[in-house]
N, C-alpha and C. Protein backbone atom coordinates (compact mmCIF):
# COMPACT_ATOMS: atom_id res chain seq x y z
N UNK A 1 -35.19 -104.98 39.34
CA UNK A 1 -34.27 -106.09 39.37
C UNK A 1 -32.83 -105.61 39.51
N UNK A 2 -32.70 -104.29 38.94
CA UNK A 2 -31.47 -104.30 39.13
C UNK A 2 -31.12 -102.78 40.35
N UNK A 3 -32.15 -102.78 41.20
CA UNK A 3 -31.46 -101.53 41.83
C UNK A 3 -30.88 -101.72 43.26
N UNK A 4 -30.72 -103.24 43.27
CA UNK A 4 -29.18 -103.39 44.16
C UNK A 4 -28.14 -103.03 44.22
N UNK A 5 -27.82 -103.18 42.31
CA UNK A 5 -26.77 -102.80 41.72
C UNK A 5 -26.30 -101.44 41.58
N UNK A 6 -27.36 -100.51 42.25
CA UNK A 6 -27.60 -99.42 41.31
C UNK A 6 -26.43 -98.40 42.55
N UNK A 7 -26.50 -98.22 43.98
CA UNK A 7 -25.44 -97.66 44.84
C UNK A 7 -24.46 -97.87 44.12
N UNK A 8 -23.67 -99.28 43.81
CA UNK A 8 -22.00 -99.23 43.16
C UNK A 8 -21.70 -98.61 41.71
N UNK A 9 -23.22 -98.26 41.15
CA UNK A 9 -22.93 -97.83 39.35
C UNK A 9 -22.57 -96.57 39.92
N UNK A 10 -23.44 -96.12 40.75
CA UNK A 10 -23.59 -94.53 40.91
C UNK A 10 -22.34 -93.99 41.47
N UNK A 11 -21.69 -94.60 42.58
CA UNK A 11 -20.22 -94.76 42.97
C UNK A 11 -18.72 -94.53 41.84
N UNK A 12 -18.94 -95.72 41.04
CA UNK A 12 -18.08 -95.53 39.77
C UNK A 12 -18.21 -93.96 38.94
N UNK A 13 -19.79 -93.89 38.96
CA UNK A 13 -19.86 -92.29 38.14
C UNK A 13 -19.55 -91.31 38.93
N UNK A 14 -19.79 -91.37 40.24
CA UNK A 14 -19.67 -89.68 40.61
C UNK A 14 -18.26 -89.82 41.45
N UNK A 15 -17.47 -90.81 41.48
CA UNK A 15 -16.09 -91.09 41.29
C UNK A 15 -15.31 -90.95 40.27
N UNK A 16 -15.38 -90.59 39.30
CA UNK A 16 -15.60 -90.82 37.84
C UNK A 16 -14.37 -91.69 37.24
N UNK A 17 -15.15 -92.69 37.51
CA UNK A 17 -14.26 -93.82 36.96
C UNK A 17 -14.78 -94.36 35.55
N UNK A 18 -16.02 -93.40 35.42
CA UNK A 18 -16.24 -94.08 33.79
C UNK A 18 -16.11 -92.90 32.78
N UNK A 19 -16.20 -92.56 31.85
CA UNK A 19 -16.26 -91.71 30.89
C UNK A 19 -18.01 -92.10 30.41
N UNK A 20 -18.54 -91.41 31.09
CA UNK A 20 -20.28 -91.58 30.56
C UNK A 20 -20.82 -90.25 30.70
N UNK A 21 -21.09 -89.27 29.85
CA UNK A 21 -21.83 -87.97 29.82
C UNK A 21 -23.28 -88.02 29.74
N UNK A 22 -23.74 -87.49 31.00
CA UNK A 22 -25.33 -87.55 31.40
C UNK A 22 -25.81 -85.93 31.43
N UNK A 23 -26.86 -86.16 31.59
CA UNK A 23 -27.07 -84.79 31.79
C UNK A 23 -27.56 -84.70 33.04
N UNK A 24 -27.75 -82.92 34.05
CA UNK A 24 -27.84 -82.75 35.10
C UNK A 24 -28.99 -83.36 35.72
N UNK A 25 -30.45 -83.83 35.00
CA UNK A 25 -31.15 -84.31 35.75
C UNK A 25 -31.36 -86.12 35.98
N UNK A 26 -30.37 -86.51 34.88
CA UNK A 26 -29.97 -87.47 34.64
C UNK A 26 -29.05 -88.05 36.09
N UNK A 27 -27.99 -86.79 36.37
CA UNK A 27 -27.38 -87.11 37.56
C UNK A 27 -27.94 -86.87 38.72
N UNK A 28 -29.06 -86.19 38.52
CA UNK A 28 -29.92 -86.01 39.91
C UNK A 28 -30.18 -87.47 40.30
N UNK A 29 -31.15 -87.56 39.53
CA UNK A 29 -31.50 -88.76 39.45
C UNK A 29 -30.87 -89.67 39.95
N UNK A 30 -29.86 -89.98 39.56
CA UNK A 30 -28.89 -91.39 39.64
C UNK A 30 -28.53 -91.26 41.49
N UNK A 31 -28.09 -89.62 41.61
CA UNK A 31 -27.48 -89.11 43.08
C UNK A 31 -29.22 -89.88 44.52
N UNK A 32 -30.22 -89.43 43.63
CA UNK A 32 -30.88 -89.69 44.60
C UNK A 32 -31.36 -91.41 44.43
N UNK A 33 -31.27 -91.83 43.88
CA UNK A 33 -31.39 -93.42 43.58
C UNK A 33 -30.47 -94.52 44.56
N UNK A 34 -29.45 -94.43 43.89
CA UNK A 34 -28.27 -94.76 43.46
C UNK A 34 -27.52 -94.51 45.41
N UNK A 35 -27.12 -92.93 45.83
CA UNK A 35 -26.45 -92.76 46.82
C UNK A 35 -27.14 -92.32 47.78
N UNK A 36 -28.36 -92.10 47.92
CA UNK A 36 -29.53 -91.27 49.01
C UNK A 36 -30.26 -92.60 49.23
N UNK A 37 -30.50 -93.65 48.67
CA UNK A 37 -31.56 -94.69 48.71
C UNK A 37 -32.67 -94.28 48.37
N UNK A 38 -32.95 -93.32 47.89
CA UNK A 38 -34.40 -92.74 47.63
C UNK A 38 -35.32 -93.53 46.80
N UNK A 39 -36.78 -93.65 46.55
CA UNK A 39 -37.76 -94.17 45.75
C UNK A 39 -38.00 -92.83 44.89
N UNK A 40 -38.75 -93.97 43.88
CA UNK A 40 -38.86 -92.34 42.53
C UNK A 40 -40.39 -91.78 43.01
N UNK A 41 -40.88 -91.99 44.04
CA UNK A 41 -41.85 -91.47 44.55
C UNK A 41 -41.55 -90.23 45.31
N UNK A 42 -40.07 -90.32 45.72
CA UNK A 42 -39.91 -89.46 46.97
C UNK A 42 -39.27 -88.46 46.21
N UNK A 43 -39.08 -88.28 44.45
CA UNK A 43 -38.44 -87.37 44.02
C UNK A 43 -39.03 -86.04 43.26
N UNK A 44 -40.37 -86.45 43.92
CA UNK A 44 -41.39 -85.24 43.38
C UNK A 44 -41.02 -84.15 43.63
N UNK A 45 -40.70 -83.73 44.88
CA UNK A 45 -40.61 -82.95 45.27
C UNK A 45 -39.19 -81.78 44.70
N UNK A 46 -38.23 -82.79 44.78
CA UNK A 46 -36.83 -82.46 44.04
C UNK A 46 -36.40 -81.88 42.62
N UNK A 47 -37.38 -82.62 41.75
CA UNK A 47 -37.56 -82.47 40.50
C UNK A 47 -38.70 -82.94 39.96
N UNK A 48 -39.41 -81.03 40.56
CA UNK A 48 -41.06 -80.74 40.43
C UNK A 48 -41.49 -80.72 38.65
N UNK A 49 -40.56 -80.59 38.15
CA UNK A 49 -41.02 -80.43 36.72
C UNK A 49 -40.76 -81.46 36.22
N UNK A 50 -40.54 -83.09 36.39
CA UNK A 50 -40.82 -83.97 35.88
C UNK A 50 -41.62 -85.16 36.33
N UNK A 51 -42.46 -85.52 35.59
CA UNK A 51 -43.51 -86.51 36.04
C UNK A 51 -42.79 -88.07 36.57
N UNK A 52 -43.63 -88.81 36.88
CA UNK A 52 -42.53 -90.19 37.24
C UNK A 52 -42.27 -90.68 36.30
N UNK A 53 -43.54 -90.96 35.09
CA UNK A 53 -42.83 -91.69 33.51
C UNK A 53 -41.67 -91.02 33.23
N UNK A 54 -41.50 -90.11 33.10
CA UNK A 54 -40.50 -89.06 32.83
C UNK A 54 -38.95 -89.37 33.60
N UNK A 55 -38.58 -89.32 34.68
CA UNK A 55 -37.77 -89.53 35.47
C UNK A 55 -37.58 -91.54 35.71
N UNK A 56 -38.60 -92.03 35.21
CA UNK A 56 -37.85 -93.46 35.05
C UNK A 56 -37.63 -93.52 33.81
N UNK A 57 -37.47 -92.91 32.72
CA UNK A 57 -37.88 -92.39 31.01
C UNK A 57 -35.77 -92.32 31.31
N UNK A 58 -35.37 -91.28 32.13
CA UNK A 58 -34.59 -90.35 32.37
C UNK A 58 -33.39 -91.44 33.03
N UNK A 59 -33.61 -92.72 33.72
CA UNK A 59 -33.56 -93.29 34.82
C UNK A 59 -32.65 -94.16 34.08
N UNK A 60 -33.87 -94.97 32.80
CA UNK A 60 -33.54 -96.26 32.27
C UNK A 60 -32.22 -95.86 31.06
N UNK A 61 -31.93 -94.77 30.42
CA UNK A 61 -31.19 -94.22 29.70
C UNK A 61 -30.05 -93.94 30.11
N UNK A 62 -30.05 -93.14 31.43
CA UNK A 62 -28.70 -93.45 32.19
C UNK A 62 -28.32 -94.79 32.60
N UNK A 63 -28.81 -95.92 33.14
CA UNK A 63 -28.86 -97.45 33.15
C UNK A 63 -27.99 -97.72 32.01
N UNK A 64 -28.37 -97.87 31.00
CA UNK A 64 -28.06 -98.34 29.89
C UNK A 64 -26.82 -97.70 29.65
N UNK A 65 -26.32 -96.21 29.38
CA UNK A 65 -25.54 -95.77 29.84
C UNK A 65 -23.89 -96.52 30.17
N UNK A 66 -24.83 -96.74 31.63
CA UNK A 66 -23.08 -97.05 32.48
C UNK A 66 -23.19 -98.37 32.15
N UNK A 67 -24.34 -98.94 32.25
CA UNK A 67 -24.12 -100.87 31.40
C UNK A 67 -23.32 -100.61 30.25
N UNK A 68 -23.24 -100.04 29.46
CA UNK A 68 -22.28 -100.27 28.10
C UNK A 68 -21.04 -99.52 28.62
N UNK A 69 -21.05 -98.76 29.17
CA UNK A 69 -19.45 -97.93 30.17
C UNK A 69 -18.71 -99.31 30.65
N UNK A 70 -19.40 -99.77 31.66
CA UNK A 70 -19.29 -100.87 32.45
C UNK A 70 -18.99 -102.44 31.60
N UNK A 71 -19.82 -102.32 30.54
CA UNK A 71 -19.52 -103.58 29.98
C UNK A 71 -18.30 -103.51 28.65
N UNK A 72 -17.82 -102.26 28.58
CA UNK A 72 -16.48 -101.77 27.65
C UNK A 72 -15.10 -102.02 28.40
N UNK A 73 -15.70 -101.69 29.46
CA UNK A 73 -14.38 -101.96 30.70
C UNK A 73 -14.00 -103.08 30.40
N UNK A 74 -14.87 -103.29 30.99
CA UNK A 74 -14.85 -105.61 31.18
C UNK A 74 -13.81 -106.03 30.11
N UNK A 75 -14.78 -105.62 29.13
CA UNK A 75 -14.15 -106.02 27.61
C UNK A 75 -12.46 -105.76 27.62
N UNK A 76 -12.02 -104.83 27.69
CA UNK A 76 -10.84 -103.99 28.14
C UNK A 76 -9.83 -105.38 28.23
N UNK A 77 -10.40 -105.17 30.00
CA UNK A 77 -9.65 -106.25 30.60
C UNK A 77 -9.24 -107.44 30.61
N UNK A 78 -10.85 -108.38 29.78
CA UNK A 78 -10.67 -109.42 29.46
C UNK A 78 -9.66 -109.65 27.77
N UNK A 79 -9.70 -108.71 27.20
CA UNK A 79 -8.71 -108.36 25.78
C UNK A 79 -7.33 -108.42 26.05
N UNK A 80 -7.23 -108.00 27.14
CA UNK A 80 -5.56 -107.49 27.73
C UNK A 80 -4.89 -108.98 28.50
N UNK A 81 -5.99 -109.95 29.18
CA UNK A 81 -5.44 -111.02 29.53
C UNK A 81 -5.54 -111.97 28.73
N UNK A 82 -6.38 -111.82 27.54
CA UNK A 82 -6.19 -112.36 26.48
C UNK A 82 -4.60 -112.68 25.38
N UNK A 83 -4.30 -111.19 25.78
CA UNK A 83 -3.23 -110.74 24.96
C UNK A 83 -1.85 -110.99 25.75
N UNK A 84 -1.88 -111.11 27.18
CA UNK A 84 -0.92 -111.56 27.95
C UNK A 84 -0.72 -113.01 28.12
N UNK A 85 -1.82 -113.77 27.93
CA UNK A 85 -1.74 -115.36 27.77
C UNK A 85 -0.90 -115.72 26.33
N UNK A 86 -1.52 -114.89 25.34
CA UNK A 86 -0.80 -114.95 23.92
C UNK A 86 0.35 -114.72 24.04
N UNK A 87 1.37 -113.72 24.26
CA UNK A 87 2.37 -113.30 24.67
C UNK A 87 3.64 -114.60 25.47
N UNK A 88 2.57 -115.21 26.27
CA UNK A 88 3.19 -116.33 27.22
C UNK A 88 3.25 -117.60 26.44
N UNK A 89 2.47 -117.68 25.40
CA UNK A 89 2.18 -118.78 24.62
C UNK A 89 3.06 -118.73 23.76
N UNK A 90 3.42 -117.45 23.34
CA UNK A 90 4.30 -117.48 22.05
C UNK A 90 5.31 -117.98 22.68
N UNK A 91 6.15 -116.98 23.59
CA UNK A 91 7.13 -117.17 24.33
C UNK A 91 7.89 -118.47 24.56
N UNK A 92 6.57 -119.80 25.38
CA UNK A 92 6.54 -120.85 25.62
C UNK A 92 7.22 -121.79 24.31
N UNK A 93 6.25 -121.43 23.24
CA UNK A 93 5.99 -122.19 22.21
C UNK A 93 7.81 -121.91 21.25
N UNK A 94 8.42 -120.81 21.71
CA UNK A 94 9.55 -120.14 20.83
C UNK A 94 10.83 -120.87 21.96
N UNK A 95 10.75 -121.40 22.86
CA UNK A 95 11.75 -121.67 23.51
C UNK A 95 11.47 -123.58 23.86
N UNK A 96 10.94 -124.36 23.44
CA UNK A 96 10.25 -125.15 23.18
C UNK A 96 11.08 -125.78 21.56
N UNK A 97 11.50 -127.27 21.49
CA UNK A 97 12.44 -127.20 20.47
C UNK A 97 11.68 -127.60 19.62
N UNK A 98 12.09 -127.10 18.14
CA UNK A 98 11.43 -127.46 17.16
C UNK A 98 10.81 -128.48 17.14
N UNK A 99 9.61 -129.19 16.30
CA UNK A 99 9.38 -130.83 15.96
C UNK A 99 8.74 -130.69 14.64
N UNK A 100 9.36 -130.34 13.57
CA UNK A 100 9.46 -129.62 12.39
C UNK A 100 8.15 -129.22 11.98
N UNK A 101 8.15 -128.95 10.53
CA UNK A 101 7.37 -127.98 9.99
C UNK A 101 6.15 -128.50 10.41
N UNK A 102 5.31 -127.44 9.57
CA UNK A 102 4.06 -127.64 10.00
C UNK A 102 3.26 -128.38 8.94
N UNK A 103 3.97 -128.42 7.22
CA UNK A 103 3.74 -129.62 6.60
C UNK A 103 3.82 -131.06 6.88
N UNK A 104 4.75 -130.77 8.04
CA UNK A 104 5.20 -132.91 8.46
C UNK A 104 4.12 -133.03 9.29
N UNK A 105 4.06 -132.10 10.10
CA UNK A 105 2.59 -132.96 11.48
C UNK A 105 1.74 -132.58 10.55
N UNK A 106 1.10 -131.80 9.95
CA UNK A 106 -0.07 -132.28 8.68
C UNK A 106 0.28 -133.65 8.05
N UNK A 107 1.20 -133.97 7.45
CA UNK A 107 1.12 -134.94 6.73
C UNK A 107 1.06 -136.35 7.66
N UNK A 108 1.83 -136.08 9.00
CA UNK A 108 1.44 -137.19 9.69
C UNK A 108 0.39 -137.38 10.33
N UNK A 109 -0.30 -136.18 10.39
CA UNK A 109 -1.48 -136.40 11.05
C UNK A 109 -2.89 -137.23 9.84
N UNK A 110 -2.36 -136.81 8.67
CA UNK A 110 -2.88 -137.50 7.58
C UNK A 110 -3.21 -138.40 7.71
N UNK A 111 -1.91 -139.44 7.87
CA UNK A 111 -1.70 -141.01 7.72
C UNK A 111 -2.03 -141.31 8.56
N UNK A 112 -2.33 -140.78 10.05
CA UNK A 112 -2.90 -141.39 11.28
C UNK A 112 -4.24 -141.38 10.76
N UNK A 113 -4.95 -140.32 9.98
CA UNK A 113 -6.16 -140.75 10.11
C UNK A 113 -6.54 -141.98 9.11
N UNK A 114 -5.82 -141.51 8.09
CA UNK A 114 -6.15 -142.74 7.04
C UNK A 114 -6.04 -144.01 7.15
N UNK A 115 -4.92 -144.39 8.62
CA UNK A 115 -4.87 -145.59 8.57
C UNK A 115 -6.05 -145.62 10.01
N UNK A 116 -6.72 -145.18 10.30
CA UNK A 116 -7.90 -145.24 11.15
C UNK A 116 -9.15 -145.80 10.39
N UNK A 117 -8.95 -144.91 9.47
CA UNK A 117 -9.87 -145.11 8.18
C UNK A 117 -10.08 -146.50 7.62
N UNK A 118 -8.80 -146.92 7.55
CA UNK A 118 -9.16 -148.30 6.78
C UNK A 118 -9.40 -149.58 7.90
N UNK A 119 -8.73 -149.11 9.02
CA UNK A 119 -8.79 -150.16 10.26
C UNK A 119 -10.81 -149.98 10.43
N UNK A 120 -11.23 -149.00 10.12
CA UNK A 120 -12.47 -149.31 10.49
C UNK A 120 -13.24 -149.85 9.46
N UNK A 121 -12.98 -149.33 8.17
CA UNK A 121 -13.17 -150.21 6.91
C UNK A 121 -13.29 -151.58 7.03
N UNK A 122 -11.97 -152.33 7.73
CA UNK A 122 -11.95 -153.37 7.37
C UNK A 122 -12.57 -154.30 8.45
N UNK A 123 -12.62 -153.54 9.91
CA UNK A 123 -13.66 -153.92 10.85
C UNK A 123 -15.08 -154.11 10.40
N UNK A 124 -15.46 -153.48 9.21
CA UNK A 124 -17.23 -153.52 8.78
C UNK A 124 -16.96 -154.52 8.03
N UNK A 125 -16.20 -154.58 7.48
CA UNK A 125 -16.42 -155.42 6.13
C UNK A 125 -16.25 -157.13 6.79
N UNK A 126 -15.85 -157.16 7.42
CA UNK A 126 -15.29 -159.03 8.70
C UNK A 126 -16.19 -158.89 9.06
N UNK A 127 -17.54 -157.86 9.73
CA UNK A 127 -18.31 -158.16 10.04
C UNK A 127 -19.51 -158.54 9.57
N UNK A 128 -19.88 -158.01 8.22
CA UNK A 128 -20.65 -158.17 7.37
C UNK A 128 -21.05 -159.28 6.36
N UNK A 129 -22.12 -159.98 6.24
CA UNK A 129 -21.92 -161.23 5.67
C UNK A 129 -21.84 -161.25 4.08
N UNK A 130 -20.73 -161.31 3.54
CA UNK A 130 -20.99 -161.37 2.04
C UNK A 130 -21.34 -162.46 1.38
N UNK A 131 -21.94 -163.59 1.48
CA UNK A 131 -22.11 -164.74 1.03
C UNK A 131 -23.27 -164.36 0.07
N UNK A 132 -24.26 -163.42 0.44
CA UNK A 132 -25.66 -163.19 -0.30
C UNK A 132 -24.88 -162.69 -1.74
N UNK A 133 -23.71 -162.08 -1.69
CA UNK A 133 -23.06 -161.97 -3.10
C UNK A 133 -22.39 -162.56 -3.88
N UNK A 134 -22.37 -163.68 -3.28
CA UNK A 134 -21.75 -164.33 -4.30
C UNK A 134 -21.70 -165.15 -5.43
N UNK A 135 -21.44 -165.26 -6.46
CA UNK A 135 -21.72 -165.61 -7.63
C UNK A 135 -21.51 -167.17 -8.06
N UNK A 136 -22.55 -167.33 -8.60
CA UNK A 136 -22.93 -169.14 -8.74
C UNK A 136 -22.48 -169.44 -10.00
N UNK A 137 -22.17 -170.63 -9.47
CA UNK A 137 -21.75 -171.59 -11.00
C UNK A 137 -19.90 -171.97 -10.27
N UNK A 138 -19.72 -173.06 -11.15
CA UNK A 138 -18.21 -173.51 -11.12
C UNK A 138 -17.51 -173.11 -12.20
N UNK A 139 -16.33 -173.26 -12.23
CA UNK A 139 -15.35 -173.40 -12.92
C UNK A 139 -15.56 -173.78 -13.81
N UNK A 140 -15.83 -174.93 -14.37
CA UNK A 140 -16.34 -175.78 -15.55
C UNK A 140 -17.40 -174.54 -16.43
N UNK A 141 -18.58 -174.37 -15.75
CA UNK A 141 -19.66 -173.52 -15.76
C UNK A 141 -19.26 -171.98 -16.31
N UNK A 142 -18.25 -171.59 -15.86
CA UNK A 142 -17.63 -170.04 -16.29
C UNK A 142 -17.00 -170.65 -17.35
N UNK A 143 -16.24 -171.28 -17.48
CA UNK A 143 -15.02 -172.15 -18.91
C UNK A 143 -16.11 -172.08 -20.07
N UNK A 144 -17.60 -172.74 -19.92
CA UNK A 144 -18.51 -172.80 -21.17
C UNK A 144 -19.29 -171.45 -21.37
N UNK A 145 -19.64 -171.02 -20.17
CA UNK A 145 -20.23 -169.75 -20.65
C UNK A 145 -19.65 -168.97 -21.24
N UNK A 146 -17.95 -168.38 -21.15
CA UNK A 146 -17.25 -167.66 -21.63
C UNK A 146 -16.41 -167.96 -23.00
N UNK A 147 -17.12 -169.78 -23.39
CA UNK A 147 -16.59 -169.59 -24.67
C UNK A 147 -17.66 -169.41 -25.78
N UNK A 148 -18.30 -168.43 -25.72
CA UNK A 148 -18.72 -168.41 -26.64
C UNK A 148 -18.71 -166.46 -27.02
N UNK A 149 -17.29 -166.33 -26.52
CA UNK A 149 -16.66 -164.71 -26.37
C UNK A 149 -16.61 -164.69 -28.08
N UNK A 150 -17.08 -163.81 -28.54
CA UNK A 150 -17.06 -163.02 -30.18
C UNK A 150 -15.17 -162.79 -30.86
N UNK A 151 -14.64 -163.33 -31.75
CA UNK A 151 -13.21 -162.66 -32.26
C UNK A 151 -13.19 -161.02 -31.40
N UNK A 152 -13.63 -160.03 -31.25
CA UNK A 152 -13.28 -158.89 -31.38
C UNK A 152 -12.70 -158.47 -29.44
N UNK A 153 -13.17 -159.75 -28.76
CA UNK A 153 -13.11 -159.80 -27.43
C UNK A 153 -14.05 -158.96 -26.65
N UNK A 154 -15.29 -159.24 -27.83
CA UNK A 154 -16.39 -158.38 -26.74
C UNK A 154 -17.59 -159.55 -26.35
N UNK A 155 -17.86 -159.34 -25.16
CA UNK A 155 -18.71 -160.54 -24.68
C UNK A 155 -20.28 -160.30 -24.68
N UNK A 156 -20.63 -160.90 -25.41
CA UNK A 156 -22.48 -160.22 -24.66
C UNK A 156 -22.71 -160.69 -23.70
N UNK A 157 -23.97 -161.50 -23.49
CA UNK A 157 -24.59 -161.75 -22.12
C UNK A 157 -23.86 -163.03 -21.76
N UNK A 158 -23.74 -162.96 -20.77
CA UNK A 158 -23.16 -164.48 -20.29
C UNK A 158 -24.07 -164.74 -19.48
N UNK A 159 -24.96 -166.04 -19.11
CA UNK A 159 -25.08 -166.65 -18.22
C UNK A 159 -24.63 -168.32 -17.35
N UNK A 160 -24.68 -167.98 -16.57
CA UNK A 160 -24.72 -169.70 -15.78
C UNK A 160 -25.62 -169.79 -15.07
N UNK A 161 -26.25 -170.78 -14.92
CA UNK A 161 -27.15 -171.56 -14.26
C UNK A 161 -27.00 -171.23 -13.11
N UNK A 162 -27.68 -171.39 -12.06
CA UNK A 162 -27.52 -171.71 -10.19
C UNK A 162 -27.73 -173.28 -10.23
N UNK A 163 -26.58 -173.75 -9.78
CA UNK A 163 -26.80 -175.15 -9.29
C UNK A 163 -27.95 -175.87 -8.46
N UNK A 164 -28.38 -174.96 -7.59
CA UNK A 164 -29.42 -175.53 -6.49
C UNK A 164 -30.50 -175.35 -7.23
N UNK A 165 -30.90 -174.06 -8.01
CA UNK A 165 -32.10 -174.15 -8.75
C UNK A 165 -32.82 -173.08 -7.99
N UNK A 166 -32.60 -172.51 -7.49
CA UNK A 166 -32.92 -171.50 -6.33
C UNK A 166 -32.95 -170.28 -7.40
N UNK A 167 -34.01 -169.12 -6.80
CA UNK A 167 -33.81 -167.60 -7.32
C UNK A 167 -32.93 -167.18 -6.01
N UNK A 168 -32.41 -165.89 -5.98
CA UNK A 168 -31.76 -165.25 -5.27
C UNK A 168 -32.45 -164.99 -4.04
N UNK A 169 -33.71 -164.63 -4.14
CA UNK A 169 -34.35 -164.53 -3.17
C UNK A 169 -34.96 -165.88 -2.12
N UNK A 170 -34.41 -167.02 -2.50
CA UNK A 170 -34.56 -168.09 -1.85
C UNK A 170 -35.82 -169.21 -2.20
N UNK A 171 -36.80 -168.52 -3.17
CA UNK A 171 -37.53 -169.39 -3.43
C UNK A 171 -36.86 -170.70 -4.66
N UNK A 172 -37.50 -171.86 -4.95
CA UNK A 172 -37.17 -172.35 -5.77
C UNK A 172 -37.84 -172.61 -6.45
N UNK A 173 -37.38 -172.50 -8.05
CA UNK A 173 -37.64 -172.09 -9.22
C UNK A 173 -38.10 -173.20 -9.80
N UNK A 174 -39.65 -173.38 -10.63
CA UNK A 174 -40.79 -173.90 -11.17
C UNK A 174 -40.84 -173.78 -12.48
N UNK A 175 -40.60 -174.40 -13.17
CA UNK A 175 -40.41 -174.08 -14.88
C UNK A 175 -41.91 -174.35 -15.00
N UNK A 176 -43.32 -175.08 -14.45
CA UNK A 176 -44.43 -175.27 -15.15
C UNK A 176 -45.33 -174.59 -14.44
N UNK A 177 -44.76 -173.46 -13.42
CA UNK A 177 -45.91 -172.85 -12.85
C UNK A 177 -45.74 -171.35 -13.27
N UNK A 178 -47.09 -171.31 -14.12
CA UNK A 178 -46.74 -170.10 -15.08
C UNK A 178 -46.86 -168.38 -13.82
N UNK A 179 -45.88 -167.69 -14.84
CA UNK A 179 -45.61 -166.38 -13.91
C UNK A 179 -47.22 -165.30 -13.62
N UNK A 180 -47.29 -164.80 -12.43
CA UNK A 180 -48.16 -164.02 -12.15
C UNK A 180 -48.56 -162.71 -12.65
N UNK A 181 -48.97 -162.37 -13.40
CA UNK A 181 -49.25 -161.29 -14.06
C UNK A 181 -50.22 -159.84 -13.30
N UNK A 182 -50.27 -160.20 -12.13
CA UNK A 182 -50.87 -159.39 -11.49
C UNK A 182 -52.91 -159.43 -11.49
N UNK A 183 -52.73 -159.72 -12.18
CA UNK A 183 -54.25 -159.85 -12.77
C UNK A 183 -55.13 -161.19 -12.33
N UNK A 184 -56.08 -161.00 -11.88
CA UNK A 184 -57.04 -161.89 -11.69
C UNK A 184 -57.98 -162.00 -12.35
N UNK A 185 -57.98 -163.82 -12.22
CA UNK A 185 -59.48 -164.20 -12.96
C UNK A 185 -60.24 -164.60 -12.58
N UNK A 186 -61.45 -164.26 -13.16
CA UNK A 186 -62.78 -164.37 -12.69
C UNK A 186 -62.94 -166.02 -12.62
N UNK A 187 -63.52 -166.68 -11.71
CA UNK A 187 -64.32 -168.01 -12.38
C UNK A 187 -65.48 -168.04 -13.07
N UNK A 188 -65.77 -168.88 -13.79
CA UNK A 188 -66.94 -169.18 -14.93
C UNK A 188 -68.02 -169.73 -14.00
C-alpha cells in the first residue's frame, strides 16, 4: 500500500534531509526499493545472506523509521504556523482598543444569559396549564377554616371542602358507596 510512496522517502534519505540512522543493509534495501524500482524478489541475489522474511523484517523498520522522521517534520511546521498565527493575534488583539476588563464581559455575558434564562422560564410557564393546581374553596371558606388557628399561631390541619364535590382526579365523590378494599367476595 504504501510503495508508491516509497521513491520520495528514499529521496529525502539519501538526500539527507532527515536525521534517521539505518543501518547498511537497511539502506540497501531502501536504495534498491525505493530508487532502482526493484521487487524484494529481485534482491536475492544482492543480499545473499538474507532471506525475504528477513529483508521485509529489515524493510518495515526502516518504514517506520522515516514515517516518524517524516511525521516530526510535519509537526515542526505545523507548530511554527501555529506560533506565527499567535504572534499575529496578539499583535492584532494589542492594537485593537480596549473594551475593558475581562471581569465586565464576564459579568455581562452573565446577565445575557440569565436574562435568556428567565425569558425561557417564563415562555414554559404561559404555556403550561396551571388550573389542575389550583386550590378550592372561597374566601368565606379559607376565613372559617383558618379560624380555628390555636393562640400560639400554629395551625394544624386545615381543610375546605371542593365546591363541585369532585376528587381531584375528576371523579365525583359518593359518601354511600363504600371504598374498595382490593379484595373480593365470593358469592354465597
Amino acid at each position: 500500500m504504501i510503495l508508491d510512496l516509497i521513491p520520495a522517502v528514499a529521496k529525502l534519505y539519501f538526500l539527507r534531509r532527515t536525521n534517521v540512522a539505518i543501518s547498511y543493509s537497511q539502506a540497501a534495501i531502501l536504495l534498491a526499493l525505493g530508487l532502482q524500482h526493484r521487487g524484494i524478489d529481485e534482491l536475492g541475489g544482492d543480499l545473499a545472506e538474507l532471506k525475504a522474511n528477513q529483508v521485509l523484517a529489515l524493510f518495515n523498520k526502516v518504514v517506520r523509521k522515516l514515517n516518524d522522521a517524516v511525521k516530526s517534520i510535519q509537526e515542526k511546521k505545523v507548530a511554527q504556523s501555529i506560533k506565527q498565527r499567535d504572534v499575529s493575534r496578539i499583535a492584532s488583539a494589542a492594537d485593537a482598543p480596549a473594551r475593558g476588563s475581562l471581569d465586565a464581559e464576564l459579568a455581562e455575558g452573565g446577565l445575557e444569559v440569565t436574562a435568556e434564562l428567565k425569558a425561557r422560564q417564563e415562555a414554559l410557564m404561559q404555556d403550561m396549564s396551571l388550573q389542575q393546581y389550583a386550590i378550592a374553596g372561597d374566601d368565606a371558606e379559607w376565613e372559617q377554616a383558618l379560624s380555628h388557628v390555636k393562640p400560639g399561631g400554629q395551625v394544624g390541619s386545615v381543610s375546605v371542602m371542593n365546591a363541585s364535590g369532585k376528587k381531584k382526579h375528576g371523579k365525583k365523590r359518593d359518601k354511600e358507596t363504600p371504598k374498595k378494599t382490593g379484595k373480593k367476595r365470593k358469592a354465597a
